[in-house]
Protein backbone atom coordinates (compact mmCIF):
# COMPACT_ATOMS: atom_id res chain seq x y z
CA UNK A 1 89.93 165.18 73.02
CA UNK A 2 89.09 161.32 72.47
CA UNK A 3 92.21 159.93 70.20
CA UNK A 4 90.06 158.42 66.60
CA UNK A 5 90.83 154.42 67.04
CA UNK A 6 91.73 154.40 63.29
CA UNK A 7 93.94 157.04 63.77
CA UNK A 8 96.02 155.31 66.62
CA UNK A 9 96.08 151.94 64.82
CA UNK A 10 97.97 153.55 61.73
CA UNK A 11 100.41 154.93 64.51
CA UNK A 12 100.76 152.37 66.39
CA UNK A 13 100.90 149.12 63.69
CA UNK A 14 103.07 150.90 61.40
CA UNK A 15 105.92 150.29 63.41
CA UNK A 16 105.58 146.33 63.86
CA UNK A 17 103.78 144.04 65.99
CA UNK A 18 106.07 143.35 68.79
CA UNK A 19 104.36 143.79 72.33
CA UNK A 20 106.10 145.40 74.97
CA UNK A 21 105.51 144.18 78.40
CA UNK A 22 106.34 147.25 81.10
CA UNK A 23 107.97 146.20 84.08
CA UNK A 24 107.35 142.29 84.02
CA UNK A 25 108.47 138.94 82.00
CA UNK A 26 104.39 137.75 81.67
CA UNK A 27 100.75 139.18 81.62
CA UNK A 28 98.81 138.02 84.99
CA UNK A 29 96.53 134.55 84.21
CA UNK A 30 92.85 135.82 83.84
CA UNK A 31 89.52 134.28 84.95
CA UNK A 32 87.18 132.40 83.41
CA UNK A 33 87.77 130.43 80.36
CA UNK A 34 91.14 130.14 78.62
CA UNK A 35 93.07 132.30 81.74
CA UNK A 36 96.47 132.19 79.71
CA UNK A 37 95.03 134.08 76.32
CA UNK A 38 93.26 137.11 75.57
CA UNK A 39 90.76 137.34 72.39
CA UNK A 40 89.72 140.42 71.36
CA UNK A 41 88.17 142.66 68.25
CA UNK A 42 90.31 144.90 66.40
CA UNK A 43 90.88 147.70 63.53
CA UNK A 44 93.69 147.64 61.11
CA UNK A 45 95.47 150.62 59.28
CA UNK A 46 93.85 149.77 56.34
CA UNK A 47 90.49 150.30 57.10
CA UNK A 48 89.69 146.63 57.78
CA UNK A 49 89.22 144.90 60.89
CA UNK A 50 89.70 141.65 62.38
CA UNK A 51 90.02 138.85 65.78
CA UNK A 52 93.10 138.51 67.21
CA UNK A 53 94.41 136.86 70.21
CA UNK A 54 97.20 137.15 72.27
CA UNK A 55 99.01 135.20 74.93
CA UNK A 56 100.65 136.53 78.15
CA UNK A 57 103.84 137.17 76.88
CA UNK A 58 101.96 139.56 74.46
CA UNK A 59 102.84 137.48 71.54
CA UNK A 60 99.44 137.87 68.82
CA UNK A 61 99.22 133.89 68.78
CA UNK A 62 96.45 134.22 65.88
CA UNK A 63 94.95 137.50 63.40
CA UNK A 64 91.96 137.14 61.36
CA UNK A 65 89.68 139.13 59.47
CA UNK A 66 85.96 140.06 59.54
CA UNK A 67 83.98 141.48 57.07
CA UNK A 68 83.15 144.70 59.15
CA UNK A 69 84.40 145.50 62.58
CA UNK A 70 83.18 143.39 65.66
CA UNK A 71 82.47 144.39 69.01
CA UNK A 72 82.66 141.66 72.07
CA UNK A 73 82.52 137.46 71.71
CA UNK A 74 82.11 134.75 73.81
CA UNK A 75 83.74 131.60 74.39
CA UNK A 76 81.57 127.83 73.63
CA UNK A 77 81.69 125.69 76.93
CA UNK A 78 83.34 122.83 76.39
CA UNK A 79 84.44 123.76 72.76
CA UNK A 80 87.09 124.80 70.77
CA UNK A 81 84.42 127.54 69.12
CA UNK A 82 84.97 131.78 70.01
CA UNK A 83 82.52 133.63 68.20
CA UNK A 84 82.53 137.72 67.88
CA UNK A 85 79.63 139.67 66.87
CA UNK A 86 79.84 142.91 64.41
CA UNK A 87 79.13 146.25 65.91
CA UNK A 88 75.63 147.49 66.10
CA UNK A 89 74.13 147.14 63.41
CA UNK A 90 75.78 143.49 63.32
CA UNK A 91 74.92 141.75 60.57
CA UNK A 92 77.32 138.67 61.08
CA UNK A 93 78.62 136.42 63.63
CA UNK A 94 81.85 134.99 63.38
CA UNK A 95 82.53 131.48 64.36
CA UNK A 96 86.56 130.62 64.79
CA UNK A 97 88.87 128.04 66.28
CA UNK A 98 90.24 129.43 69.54
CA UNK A 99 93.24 127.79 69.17
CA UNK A 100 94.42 128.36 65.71
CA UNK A 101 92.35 131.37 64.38
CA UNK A 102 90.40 129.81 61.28
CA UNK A 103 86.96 130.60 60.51
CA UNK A 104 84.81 128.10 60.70
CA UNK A 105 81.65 129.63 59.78
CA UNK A 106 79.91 133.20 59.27
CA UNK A 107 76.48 133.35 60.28
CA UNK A 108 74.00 136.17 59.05
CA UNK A 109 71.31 137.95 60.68
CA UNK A 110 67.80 137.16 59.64
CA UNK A 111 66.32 139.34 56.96
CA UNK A 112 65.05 142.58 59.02
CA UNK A 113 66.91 141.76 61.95
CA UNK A 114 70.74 142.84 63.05
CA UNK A 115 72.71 142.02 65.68
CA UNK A 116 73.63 143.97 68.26
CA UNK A 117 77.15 142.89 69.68
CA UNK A 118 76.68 140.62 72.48
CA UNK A 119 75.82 137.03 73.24
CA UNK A 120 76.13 134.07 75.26
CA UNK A 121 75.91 130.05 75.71
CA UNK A 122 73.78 127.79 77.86
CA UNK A 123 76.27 125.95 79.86
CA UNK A 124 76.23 123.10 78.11
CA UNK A 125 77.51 124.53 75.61
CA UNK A 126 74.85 123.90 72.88
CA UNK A 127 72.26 126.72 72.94
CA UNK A 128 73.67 130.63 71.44
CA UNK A 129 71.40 133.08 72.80
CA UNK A 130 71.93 136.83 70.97
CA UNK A 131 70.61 140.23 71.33
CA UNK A 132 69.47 141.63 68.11
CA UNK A 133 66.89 143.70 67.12
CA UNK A 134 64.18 144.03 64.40
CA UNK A 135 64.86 147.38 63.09
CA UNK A 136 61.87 148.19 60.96
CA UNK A 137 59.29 147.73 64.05
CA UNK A 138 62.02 148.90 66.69
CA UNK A 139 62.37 145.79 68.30
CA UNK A 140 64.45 143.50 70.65
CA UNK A 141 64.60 139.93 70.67
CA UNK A 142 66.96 137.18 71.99
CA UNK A 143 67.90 134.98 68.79
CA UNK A 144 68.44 131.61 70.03
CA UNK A 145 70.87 128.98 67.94
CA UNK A 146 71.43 125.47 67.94
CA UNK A 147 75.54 125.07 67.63
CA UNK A 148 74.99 121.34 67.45
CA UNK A 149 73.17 122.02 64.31
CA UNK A 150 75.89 124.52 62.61
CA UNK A 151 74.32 127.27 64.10
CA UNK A 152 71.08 126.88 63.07
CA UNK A 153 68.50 129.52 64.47
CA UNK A 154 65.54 127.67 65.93
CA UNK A 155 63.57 129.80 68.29
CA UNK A 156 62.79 133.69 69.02
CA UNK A 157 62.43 135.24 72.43
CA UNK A 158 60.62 138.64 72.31
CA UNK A 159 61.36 141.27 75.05
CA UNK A 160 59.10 143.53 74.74
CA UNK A 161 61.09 147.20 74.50
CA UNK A 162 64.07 149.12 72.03
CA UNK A 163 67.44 148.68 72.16
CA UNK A 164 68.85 145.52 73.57
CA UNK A 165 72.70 145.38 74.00
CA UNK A 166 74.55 143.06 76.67
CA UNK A 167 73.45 139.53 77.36
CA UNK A 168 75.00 137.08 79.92
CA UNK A 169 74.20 134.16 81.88
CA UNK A 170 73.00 134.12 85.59
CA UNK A 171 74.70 130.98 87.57
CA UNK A 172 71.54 129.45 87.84
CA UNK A 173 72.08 128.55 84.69
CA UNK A 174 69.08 129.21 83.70
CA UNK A 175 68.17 132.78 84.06
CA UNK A 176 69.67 135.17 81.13
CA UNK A 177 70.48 139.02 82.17
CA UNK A 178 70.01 141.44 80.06
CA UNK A 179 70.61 145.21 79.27
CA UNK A 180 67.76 147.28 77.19
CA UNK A 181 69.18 150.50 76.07
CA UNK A 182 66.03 152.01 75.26
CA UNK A 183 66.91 154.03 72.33
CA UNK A 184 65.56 153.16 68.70
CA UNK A 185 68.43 153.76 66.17
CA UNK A 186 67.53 152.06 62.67
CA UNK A 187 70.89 151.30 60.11
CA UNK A 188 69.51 153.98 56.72
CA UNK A 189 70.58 156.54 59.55
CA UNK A 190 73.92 155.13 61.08
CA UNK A 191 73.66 155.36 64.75
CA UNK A 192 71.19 158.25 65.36
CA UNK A 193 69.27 157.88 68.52
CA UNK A 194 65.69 158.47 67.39
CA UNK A 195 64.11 158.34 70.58
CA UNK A 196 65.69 160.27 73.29
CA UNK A 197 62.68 161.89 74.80
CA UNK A 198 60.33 158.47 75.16
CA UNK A 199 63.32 156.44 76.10
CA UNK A 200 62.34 152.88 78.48
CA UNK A 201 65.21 151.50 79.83
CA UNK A 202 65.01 148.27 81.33
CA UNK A 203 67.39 145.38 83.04
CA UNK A 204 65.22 141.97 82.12
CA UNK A 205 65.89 138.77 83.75
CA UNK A 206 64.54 135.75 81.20
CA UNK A 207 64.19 132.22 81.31
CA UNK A 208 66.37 130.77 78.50
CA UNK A 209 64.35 127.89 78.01
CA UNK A 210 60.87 129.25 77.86
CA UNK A 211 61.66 132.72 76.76
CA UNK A 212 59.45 134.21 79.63
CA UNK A 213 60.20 137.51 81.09
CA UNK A 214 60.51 136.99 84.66
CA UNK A 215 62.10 140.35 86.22
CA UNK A 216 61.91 143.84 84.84
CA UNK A 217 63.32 146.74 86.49
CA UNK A 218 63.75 150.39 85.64
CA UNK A 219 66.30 153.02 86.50
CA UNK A 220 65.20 156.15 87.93
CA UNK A 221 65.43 158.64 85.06
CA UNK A 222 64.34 157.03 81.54
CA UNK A 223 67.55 158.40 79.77
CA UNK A 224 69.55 156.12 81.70
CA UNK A 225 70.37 153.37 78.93
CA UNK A 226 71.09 150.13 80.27
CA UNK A 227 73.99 148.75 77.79
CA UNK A 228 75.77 146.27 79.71
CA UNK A 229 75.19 143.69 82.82
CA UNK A 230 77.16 141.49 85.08
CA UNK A 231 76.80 138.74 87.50
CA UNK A 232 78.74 137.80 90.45
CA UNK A 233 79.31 134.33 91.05
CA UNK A 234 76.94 134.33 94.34
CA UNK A 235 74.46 135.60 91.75
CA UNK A 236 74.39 139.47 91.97
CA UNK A 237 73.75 141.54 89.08
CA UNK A 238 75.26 144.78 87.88
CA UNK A 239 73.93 147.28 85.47
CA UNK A 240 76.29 149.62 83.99
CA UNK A 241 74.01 153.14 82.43
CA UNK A 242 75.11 155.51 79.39
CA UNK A 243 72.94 158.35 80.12
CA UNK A 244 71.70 160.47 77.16
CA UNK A 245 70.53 163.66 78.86
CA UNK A 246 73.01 166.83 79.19
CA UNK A 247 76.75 166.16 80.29
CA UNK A 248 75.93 169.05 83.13
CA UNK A 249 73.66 166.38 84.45
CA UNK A 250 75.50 163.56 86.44
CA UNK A 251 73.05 161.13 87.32
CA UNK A 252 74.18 157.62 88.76
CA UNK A 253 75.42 154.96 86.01
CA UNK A 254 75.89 151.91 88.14
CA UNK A 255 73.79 149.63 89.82
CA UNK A 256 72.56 146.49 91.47
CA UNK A 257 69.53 144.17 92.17
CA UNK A 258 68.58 144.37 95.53
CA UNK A 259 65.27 143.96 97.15
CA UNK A 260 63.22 143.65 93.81
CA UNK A 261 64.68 147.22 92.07
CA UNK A 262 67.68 149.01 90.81
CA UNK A 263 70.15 150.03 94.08
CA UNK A 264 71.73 152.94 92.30
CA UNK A 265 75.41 153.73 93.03
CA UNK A 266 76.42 157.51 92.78
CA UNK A 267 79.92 158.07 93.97
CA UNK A 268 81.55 161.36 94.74
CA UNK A 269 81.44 165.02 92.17
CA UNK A 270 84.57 164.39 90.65
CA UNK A 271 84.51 160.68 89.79
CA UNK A 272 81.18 161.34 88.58
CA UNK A 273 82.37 163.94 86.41
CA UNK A 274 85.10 162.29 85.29
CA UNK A 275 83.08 159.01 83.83
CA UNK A 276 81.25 161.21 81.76
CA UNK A 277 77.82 159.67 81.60
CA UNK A 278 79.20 156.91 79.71
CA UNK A 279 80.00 153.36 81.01
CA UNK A 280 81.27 150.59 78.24
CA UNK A 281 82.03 147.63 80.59
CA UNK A 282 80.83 146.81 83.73
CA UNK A 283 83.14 142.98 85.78
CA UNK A 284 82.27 142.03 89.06
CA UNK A 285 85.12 139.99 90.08
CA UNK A 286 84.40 136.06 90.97
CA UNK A 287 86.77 136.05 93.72
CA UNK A 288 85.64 139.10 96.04
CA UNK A 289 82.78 141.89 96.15
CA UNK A 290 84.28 144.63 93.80
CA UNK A 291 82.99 145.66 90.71
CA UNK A 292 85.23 147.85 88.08
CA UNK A 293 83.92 149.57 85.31
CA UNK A 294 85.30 151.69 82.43
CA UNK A 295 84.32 154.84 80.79
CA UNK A 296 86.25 155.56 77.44
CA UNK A 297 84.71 158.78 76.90
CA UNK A 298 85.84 160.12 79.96
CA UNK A 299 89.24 157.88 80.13
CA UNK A 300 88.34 156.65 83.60
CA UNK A 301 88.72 153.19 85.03
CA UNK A 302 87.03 152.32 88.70
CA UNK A 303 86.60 150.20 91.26
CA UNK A 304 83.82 149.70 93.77
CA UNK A 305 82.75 147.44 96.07
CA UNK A 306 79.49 145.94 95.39
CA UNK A 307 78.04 145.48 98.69
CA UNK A 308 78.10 149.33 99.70
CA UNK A 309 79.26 151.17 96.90
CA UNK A 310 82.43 152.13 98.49
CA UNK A 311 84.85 153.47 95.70
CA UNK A 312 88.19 152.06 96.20
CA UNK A 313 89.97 152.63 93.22
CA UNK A 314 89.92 155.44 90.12
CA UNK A 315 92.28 155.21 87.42
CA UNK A 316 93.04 157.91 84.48
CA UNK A 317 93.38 155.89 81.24
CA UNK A 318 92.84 157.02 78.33
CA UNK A 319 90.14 155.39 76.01
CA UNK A 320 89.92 152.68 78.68
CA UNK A 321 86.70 150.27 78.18
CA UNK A 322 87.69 146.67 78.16
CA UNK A 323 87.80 145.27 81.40
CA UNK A 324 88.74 141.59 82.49
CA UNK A 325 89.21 139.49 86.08
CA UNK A 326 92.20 139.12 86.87
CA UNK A 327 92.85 135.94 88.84
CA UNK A 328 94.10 136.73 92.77
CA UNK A 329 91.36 139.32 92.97
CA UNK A 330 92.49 142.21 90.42
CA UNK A 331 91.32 143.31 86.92
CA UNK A 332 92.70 144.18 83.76
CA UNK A 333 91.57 147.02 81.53
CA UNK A 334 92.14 147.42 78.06
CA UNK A 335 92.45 150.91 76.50
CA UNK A 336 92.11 152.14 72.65
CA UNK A 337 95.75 152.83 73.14
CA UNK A 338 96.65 148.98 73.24
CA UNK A 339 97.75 149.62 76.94
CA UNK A 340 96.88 146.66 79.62
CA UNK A 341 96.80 148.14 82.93
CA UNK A 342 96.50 146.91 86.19
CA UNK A 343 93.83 148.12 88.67
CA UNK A 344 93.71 147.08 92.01
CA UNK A 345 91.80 148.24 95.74
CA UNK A 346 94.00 150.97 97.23
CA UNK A 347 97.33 150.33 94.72
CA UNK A 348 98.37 152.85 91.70
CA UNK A 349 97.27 151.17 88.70
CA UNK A 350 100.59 149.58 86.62
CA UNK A 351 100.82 149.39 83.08
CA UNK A 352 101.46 146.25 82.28
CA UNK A 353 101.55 146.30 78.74
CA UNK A 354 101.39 148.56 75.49
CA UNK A 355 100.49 145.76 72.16
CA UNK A 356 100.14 146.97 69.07
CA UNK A 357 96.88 147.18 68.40
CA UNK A 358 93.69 149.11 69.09
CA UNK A 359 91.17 146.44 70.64
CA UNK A 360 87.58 147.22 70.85
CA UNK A 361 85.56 148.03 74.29
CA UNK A 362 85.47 144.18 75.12
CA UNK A 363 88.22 141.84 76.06
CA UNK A 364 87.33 137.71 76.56
């Protein structure tokens, strides 16, 4: 049975917030930007939720609340800015200092519209591109922001299909990757998938200047919802699936671009089983070719090389779904449990950590 996140935090806040580090003096550096912190979205034992971040002693360096509980954020390139979006349906973005916590500015969704969790910047660090959808017509859009300008929304990109979730940047530069779930929920009936049977799934490549759809690709079975995405540095991109048919079925939930269509990646009965149709992160790592993923539902952590779909590592964890890059070639995944563990090709995964806090399925 999946542990209730509220439940833990009461548990596990109630008896301080000291971190205990298992086995070692400091947490590895990660990838990326700001490798010697960790930002994250978090509940609190009173019902209230908030941003914290953490350095690699474990020590919380910063706490701050949100309105309603967040789901993943991004760093601004060249800025002191992290923002965090609020959980589907997301009416807010947060805008804080990375270095001190304070909140510079809350930004609401358009009237109709609600965000969905995820965004990211152009690399100059100017232009906010976010996933949010217009819940009245059932559809997804890229909300584009000036930062420059406080935020200020100045364009609309449509995509043409339900359910938009992930969004990240390709290192052209210019190309953003994104995951379409497919499934029409609207917020008068809480997260109720009201589509399940006419379901279109799509990965979309878009130009984040124009807003042109330039690359659309389907899985094989329309119940496979594309919810997140990742690039590799060469420029290889990952789909990670959350499929919504029967748990008896165990169709693949991984995949990769190659030769204009989805390269599925089924791996053997038991680790199938065991990620229980359900993948909340997908990281392919900047230094090598492997991929890790995490399934929180079934409390299963992977690794797989991207170039052939080997599987070289599996990992019980319980409530596992953040996952980060590790820098030397490893990655770090979070669990609901406020464990850090430490998942590496053909090495037992170490627990490197147990904080007190219950983070949410993204780490950044």
């Amino acid at each position: 049975m999946q542990i209730n996140r509220r439940t833990l935090l009461k548990t596990t806040l109630a008896g301080g917030l000291a971190a205990s580090l298992t086995g070692c003096s400091l947490l590895p550096r990660k990838t990326g930007h700001q490798p010697e912190r960790y930002s994250g979205a978090i509940g609190l034992p009173d019902g209230s939720f908030g941003v914290s971040t953490f350095d690699r002693r474990g020590d919380i360096l910063w706490q701050a609340p949100v309105d309603t509980r967040c789901h993943s954020g991004c760093h601004r390139p060249g800025q002191q800015d992290i923002l965090f979006f609020e959980r589907r349906p997301g009416w807010s973005f947060y805008v804080f200092d990375a270095h001190n916590g304070n909140r510079r500015q809350r930004i609401k969704a358009e009237a109709g519209e609600h965000f969905v969790g995820h965004g990211v910047f152009s690399p100059d660090g100017r232009w906010l591109y976010a996933t949010a959808s217009r819940y009245e017509q059932g559809e997804g859009i890229v909300a584009v922001y000036d930062a420059e300008q406080g935020y200020r929304r100045i364009n609309t990109f449509e995509l043409s299909g339900i359910g938009p979730h992930q969004i990240t940047l390709h290192p052209d530069g210019n190309t953003l990757v994104i995951g379409l779930g497919g499934i029409l929920t609207h917020p008068d009936y809480d997260r109720i998938k009201l589509n399940l049977d006419t379901m279109e799934p799509a990965l979309i490549l878009m130009d984040r200047r124009s807003g042109q759809v330039v690359g659309r690709f389907s899985p094989t079975h329309h119940q496979q919802s594309i919810r997140h995405v990742d690039v590799s540095r060469d420029g290889k991109i990952y789909a990670a699936y959350q499929h919504q048919g029967p748990l008896y079925q165990t169709p693949p939930l991984l995949a990769r671009i190659e030769n204009q269509q989805l390269r599925e990646y089924r791996f053997d009965d038991d680790t199938q089983a065991s990620l229980a149709n359900y993948i909340a992160s997908v990281v392919a790592h900047p230094e090598n070719d492997l991929v890790a993923a995490a399934s929180p539902v079934g409390g299963t952590a992977i690794i797989f090389r991207g170039s052939t779909g080997e599987l070289v590592s599996r990992a019980a964890i319980t409530d596992c779904a953040g996952v980060q890059a590790l820098a030397g070639g490893d990655f770090l995944i979070s669990s609901g449990q406020g464990k850090l563990v430490r998942l590496a090709a053909h090495q037992p995964p170490r627990e490197l950590a147990s904080l007190p806090v219950c983070w949410d399925h993204h780490l950044v």
